[in-house]
PDB file of N, CA and C in Angstrom:
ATOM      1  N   UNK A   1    -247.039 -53.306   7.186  1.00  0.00           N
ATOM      2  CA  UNK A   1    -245.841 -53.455   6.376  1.00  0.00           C
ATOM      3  C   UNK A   1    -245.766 -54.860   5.784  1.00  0.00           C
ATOM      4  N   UNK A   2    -245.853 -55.831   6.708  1.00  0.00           N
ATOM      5  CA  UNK A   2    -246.006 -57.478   5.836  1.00  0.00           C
ATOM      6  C   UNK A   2    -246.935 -57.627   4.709  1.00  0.00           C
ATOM      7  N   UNK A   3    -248.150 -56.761   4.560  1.00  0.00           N
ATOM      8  CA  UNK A   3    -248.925 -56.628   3.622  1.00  0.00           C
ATOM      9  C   UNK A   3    -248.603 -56.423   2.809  1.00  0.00           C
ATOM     10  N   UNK A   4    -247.574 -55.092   2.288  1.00  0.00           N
ATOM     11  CA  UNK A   4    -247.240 -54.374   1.268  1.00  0.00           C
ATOM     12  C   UNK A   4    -245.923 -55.034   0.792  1.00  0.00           C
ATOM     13  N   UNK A   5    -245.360 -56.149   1.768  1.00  0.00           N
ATOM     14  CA  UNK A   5    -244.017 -56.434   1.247  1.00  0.00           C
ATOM     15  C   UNK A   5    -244.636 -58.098   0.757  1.00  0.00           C
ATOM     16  N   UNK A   6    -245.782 -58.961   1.079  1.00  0.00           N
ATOM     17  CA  UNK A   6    -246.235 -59.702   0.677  1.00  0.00           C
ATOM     18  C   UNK A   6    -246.793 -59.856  -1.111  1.00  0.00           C
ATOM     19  N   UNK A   7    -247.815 -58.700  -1.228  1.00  0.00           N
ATOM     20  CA  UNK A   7    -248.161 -58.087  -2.099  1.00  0.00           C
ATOM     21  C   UNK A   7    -246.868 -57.944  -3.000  1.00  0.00           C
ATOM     22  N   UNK A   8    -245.812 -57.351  -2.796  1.00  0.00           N
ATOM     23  CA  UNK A   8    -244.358 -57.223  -3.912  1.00  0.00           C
ATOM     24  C   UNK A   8    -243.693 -58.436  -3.968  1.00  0.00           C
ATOM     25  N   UNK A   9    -243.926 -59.085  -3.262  1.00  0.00           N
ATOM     26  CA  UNK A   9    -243.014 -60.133  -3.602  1.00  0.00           C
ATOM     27  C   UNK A   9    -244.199 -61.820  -4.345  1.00  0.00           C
ATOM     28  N   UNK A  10    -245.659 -61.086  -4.203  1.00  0.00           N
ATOM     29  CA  UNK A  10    -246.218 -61.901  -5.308  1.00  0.00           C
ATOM     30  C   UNK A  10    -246.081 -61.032  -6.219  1.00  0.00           C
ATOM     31  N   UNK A  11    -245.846 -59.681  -6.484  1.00  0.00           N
ATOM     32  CA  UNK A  11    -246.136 -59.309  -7.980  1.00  0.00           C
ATOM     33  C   UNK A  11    -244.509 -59.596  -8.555  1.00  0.00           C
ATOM     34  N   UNK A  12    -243.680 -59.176  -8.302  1.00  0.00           N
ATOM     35  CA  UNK A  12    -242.190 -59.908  -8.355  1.00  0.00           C
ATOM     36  C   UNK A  12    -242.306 -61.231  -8.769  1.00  0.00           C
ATOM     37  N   UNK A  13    -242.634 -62.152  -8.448  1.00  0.00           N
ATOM     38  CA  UNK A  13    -243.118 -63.627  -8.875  1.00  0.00           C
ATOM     39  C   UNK A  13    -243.467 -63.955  -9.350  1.00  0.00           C
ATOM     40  N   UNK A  14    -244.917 -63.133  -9.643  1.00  0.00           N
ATOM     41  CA  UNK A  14    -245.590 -62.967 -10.720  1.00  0.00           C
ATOM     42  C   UNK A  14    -244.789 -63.017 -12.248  1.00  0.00           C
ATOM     43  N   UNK A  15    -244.422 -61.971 -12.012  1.00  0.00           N
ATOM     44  CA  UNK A  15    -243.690 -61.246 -13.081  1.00  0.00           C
ATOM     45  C   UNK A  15    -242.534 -61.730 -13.768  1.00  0.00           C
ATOM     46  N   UNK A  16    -241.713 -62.478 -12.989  1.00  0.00           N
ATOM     47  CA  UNK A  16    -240.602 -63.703 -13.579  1.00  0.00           C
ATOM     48  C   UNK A  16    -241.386 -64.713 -13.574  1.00  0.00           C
ATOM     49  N   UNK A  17    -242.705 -65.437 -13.342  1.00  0.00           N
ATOM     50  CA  UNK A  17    -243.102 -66.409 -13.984  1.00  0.00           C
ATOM     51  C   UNK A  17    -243.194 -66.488 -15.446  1.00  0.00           C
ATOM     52  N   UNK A  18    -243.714 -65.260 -15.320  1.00  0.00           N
ATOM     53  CA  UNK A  18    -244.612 -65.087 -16.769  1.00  0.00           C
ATOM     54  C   UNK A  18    -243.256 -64.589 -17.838  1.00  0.00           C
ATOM     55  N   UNK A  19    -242.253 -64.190 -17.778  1.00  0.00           N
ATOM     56  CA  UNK A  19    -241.240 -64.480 -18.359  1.00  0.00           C
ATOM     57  C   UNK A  19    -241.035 -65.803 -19.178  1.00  0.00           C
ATOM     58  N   UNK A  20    -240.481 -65.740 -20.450  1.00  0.00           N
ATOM     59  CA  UNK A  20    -239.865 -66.968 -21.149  1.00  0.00           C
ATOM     60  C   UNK A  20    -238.966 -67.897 -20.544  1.00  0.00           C
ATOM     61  N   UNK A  21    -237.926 -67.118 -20.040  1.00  0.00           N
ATOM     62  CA  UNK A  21    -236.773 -66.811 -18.953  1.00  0.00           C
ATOM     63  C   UNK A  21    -236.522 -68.025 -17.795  1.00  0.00           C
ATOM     64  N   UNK A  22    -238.477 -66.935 -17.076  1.00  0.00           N
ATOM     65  CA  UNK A  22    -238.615 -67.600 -15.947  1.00  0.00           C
ATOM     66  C   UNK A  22    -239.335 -68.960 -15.719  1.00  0.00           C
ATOM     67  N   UNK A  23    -240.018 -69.433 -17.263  1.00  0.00           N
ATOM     68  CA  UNK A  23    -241.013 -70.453 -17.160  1.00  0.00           C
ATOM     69  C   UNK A  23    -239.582 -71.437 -17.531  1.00  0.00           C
ATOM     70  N   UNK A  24    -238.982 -71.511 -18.299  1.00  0.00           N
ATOM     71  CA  UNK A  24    -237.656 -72.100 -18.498  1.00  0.00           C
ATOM     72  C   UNK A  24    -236.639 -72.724 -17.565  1.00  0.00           C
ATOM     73  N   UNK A  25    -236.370 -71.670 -16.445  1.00  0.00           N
ATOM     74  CA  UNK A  25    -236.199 -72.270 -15.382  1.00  0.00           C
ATOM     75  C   UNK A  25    -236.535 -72.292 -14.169  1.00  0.00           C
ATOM     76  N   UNK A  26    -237.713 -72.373 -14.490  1.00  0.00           N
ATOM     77  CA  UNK A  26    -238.496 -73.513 -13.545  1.00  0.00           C
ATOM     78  C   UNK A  26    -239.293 -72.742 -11.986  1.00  0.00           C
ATOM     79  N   UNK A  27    -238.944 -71.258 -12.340  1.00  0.00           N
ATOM     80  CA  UNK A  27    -239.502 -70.239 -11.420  1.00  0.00           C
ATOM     81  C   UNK A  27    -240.717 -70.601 -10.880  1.00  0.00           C
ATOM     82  N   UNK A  28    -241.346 -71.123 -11.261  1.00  0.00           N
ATOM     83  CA  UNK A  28    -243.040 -71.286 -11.190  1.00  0.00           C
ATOM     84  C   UNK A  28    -243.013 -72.108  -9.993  1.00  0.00           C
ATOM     85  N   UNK A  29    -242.187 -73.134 -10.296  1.00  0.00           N
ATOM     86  CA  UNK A  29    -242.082 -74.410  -8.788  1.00  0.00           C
ATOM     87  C   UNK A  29    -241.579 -73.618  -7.230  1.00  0.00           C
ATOM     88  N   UNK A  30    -241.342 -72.366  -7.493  1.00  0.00           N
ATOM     89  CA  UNK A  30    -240.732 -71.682  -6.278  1.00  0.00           C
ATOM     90  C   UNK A  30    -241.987 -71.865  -5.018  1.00  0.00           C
ATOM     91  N   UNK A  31    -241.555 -71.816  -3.974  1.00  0.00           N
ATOM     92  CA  UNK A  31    -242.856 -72.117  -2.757  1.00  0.00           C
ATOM     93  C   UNK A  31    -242.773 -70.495  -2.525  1.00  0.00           C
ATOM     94  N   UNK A  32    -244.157 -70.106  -2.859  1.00  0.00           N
ATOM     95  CA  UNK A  32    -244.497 -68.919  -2.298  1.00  0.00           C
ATOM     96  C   UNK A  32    -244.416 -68.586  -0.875  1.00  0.00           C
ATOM     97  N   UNK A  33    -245.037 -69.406  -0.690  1.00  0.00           N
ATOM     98  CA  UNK A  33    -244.823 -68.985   1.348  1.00  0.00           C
ATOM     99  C   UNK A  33    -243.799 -68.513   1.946  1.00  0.00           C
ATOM    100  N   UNK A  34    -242.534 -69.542   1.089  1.00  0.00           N
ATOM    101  CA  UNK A  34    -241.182 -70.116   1.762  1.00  0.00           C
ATOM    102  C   UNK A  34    -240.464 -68.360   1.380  1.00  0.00           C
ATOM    103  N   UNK A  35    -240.749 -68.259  -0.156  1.00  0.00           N
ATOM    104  CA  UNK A  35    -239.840 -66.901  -0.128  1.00  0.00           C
ATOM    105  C   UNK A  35    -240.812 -65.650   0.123  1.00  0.00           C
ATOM    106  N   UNK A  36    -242.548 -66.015   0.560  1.00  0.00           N
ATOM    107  CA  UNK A  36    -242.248 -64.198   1.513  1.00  0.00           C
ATOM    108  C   UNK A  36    -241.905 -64.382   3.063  1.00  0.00           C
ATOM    109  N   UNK A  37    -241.725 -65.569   3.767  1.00  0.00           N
ATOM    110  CA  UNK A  37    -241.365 -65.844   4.937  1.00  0.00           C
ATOM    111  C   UNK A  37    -239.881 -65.241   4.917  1.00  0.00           C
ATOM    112  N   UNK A  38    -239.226 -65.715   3.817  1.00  0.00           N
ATOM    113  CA  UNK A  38    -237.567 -65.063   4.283  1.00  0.00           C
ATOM    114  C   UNK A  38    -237.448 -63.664   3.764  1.00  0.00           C
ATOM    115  N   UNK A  39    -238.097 -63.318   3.099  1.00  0.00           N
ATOM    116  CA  UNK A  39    -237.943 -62.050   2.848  1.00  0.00           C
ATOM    117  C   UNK A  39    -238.897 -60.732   3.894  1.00  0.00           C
ATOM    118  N   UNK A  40    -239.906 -61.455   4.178  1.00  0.00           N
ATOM    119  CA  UNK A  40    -240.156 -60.699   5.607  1.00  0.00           C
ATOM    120  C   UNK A  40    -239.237 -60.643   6.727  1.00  0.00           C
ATOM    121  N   UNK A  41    -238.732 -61.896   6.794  1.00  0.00           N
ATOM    122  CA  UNK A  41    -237.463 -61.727   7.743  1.00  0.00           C
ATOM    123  C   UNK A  41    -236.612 -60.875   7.877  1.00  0.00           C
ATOM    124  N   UNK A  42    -236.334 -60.738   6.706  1.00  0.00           N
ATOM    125  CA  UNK A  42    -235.434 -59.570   6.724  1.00  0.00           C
ATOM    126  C   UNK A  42    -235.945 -57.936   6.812  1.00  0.00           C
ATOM    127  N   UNK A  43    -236.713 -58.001   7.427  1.00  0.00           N
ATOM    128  CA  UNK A  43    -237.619 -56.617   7.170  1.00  0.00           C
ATOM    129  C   UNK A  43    -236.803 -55.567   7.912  1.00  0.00           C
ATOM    130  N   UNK A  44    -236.365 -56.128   8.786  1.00  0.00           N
ATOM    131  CA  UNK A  44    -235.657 -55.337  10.530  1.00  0.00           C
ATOM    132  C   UNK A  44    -234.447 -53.905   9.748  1.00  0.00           C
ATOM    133  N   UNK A  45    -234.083 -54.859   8.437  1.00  0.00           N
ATOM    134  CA  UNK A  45    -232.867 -54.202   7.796  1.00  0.00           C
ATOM    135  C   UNK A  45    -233.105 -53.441   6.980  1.00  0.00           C
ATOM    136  N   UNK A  46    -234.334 -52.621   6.510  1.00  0.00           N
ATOM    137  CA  UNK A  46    -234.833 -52.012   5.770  1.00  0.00           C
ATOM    138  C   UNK A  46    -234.631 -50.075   6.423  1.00  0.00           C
ATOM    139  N   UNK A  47    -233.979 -49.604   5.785  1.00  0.00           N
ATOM    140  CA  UNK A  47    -233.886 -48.273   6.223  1.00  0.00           C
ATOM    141  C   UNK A  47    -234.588 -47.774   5.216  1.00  0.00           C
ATOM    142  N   UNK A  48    -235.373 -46.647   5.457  1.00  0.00           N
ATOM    143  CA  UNK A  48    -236.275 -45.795   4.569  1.00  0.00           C
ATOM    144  C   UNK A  48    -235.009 -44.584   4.096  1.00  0.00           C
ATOM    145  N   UNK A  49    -234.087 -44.413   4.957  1.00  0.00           N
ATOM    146  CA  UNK A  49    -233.093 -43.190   4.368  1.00  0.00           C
ATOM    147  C   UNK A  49    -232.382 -43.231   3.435  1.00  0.00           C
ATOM    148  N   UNK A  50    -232.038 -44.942   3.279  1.00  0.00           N
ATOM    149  CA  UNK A  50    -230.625 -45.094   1.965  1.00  0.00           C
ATOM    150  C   UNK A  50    -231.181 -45.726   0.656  1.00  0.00           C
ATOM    151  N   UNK A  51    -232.931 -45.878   0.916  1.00  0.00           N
ATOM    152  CA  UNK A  51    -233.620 -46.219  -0.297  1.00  0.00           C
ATOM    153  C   UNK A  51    -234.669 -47.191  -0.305  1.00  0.00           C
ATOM    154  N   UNK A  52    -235.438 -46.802  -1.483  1.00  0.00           N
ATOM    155  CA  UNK A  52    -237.353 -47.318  -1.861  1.00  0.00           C
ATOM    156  C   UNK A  52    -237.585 -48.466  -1.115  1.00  0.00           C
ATOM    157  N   UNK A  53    -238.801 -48.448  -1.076  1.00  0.00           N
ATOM    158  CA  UNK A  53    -239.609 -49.753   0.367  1.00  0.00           C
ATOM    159  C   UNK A  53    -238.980 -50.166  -1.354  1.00  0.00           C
ATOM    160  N   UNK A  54    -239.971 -50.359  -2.234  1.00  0.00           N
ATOM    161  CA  UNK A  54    -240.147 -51.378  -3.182  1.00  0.00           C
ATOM    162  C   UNK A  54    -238.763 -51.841  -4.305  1.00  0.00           C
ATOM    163  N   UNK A  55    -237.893 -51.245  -4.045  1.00  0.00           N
ATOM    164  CA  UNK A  55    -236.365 -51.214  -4.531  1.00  0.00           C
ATOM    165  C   UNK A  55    -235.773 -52.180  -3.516  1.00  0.00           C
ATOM    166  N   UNK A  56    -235.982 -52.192  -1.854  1.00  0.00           N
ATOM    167  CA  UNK A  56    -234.922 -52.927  -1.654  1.00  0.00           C
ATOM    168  C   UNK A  56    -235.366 -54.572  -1.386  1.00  0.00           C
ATOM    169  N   UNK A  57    -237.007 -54.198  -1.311  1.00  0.00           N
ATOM    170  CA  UNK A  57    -237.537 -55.720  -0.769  1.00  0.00           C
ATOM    171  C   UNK A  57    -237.718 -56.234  -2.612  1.00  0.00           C
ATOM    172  N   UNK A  58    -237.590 -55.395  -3.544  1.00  0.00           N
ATOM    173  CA  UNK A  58    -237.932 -56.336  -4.385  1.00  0.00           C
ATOM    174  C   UNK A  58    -236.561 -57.317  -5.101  1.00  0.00           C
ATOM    175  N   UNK A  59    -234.691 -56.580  -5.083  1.00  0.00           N
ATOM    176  CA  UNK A  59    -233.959 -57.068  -4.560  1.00  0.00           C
ATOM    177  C   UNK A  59    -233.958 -58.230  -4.120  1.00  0.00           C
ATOM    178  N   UNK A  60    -233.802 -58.374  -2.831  1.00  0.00           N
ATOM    179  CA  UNK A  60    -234.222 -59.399  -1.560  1.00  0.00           C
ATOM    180  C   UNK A  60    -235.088 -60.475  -2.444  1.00  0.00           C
ATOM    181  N   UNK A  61    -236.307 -60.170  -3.175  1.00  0.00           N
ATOM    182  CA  UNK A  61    -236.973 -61.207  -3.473  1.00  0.00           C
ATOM    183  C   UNK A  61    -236.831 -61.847  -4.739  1.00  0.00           C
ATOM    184  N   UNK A  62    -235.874 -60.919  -5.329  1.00  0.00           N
ATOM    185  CA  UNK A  62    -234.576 -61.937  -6.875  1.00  0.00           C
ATOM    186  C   UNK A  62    -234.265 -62.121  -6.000  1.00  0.00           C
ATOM    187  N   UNK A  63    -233.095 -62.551  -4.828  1.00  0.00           N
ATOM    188  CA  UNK A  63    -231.829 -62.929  -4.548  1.00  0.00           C
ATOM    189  C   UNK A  63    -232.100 -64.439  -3.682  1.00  0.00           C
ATOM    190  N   UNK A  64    -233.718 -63.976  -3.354  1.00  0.00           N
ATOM    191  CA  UNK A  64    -234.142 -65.853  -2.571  1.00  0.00           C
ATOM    192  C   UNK A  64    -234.932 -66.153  -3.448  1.00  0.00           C
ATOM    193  N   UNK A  65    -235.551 -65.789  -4.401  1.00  0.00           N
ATOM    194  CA  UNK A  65    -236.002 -66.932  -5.680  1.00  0.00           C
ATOM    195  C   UNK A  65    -234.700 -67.448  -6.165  1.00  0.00           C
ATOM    196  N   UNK A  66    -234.221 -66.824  -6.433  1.00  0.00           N
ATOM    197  CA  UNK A  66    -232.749 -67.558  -7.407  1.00  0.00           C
ATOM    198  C   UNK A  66    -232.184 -68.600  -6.181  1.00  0.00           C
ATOM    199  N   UNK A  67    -231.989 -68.334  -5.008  1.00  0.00           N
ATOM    200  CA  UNK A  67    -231.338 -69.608  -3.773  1.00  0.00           C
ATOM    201  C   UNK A  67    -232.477 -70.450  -3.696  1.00  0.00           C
ATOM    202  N   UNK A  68    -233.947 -69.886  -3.797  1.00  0.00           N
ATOM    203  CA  UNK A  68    -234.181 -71.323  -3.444  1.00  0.00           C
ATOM    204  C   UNK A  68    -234.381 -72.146  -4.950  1.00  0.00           C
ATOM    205  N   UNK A  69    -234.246 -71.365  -6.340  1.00  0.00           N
ATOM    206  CA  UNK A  69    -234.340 -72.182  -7.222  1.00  0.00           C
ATOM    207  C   UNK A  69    -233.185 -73.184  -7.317  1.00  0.00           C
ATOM    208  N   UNK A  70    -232.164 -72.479  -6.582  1.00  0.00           N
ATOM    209  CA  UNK A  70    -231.034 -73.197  -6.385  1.00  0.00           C
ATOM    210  C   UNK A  70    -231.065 -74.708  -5.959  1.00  0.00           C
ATOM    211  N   UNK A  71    -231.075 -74.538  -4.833  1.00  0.00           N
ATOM    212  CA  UNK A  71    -231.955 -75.262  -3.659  1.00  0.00           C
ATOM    213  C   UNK A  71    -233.011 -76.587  -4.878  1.00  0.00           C
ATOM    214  N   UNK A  72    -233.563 -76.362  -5.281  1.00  0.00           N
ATOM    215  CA  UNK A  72    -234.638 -77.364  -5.738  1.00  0.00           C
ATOM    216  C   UNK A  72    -234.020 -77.928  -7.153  1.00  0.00           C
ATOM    217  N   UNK A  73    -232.886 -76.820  -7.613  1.00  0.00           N
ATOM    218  CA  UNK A  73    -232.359 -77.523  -8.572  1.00  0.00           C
ATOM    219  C   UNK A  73    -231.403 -78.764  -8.065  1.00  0.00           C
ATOM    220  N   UNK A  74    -230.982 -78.391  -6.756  1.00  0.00           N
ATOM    221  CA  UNK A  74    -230.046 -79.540  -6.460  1.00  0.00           C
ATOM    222  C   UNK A  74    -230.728 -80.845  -5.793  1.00  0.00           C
ATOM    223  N   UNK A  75    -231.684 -80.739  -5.099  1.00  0.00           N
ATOM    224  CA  UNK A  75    -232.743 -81.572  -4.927  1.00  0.00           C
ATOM    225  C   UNK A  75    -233.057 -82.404  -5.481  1.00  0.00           C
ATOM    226  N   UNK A  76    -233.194 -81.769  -6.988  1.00  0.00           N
ATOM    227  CA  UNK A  76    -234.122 -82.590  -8.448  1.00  0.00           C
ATOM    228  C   UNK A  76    -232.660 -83.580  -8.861  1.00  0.00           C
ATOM    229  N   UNK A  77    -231.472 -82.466  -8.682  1.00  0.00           N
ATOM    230  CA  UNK A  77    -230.200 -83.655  -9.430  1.00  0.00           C
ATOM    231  C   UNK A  77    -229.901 -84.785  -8.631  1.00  0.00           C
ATOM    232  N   UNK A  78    -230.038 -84.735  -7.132  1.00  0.00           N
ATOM    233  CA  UNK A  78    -229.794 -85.505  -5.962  1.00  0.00           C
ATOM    234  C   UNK A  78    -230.673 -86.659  -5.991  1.00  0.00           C
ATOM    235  N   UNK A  79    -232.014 -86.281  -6.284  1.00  0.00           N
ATOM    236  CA  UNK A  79    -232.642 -88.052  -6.658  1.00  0.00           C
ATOM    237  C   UNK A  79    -232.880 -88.304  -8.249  1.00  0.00           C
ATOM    238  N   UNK A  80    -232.542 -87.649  -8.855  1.00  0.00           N
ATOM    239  CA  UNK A  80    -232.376 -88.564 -10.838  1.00  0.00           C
ATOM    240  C   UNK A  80    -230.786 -89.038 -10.132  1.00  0.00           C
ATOM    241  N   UNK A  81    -230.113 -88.609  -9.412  1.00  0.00           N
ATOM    242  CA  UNK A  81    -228.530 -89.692  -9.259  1.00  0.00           C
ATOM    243  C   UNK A  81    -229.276 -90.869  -8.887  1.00  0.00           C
ATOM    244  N   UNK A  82    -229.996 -90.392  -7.446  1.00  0.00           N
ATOM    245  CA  UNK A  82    -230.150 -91.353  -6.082  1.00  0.00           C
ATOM    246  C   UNK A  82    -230.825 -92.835  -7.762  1.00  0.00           C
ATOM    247  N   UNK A  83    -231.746 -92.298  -8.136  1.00  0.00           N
ATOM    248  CA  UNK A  83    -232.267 -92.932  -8.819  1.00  0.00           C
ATOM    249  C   UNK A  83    -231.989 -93.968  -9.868  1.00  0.00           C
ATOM    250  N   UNK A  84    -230.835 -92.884 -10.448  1.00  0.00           N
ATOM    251  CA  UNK A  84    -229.863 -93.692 -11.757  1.00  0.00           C
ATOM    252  C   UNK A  84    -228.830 -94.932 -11.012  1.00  0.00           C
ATOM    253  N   UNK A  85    -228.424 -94.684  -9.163  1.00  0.00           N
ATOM    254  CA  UNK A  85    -227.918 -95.891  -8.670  1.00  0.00           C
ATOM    255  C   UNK A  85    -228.530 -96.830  -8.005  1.00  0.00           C
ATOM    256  N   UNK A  86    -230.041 -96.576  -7.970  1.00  0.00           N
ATOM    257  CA  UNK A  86    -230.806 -97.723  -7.519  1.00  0.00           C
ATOM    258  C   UNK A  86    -231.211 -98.759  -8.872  1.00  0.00           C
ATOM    259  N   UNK A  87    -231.415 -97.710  -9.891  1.00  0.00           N
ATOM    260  CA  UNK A  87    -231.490 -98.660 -11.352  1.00  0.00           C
ATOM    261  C   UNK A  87    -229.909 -99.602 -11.593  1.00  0.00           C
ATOM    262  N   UNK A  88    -229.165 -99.183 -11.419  1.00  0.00           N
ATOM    263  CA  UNK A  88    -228.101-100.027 -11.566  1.00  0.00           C
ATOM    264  C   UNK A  88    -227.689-100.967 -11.057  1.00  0.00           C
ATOM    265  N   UNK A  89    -227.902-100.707  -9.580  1.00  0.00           N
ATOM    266  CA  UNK A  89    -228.020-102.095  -8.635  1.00  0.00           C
ATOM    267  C   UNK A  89    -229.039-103.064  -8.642  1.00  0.00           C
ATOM    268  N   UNK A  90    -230.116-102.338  -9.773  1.00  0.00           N
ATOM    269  CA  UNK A  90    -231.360-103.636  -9.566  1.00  0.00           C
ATOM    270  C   UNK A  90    -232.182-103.227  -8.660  1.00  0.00           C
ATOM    271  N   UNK A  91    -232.437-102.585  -8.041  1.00  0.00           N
ATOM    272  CA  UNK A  91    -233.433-102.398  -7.169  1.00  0.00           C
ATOM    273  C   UNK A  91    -234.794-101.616  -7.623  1.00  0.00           C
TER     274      UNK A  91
END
């Protein structure tokens, strides 16, 4: 099962890279590892009765690309600040 949910969540990735969309913001910088690690995590919650292996993990793998693009967008604003107040003080 980690195989097949590994496999979807590079072609998922894939697939909003290669987007206009997704090269725009900044999808590409996503850590692969990081989002099939959390999205395997969540595997436990996967019922086959209320719907598709590849419907609900692919879900799951928009909803932690977008947090961790989140995540790195606030990162990137946190040192151009850190940065813009070390230029000001001179340092």
């Amino acid at each position: 099962m980690d195989d097949k949910i590994k496999e979807l969540v590079n072609k998922v990735l894939d697939r909003y890279c290669s987007t206009e969309k997704g090269i725009a913001l900044g999808f590409e910088y996503v850590d692969r590892n990081k989002l099939i690690t959390m999205v395997i995590g969540k595997k436990q919650y996967y019922d086959p009765n209320k719907g598709s292996f590849d419907g609900f993990f692919s879900t799951l793998t928009k909803n932690f690309l977008i947090y961790l693009h989140k995540l790195e967008e606030v990162r990137i604003k946190k040192t151009i600040e850190r940065n813009r107040k070390l230029e000001t003080l001179g340092l």
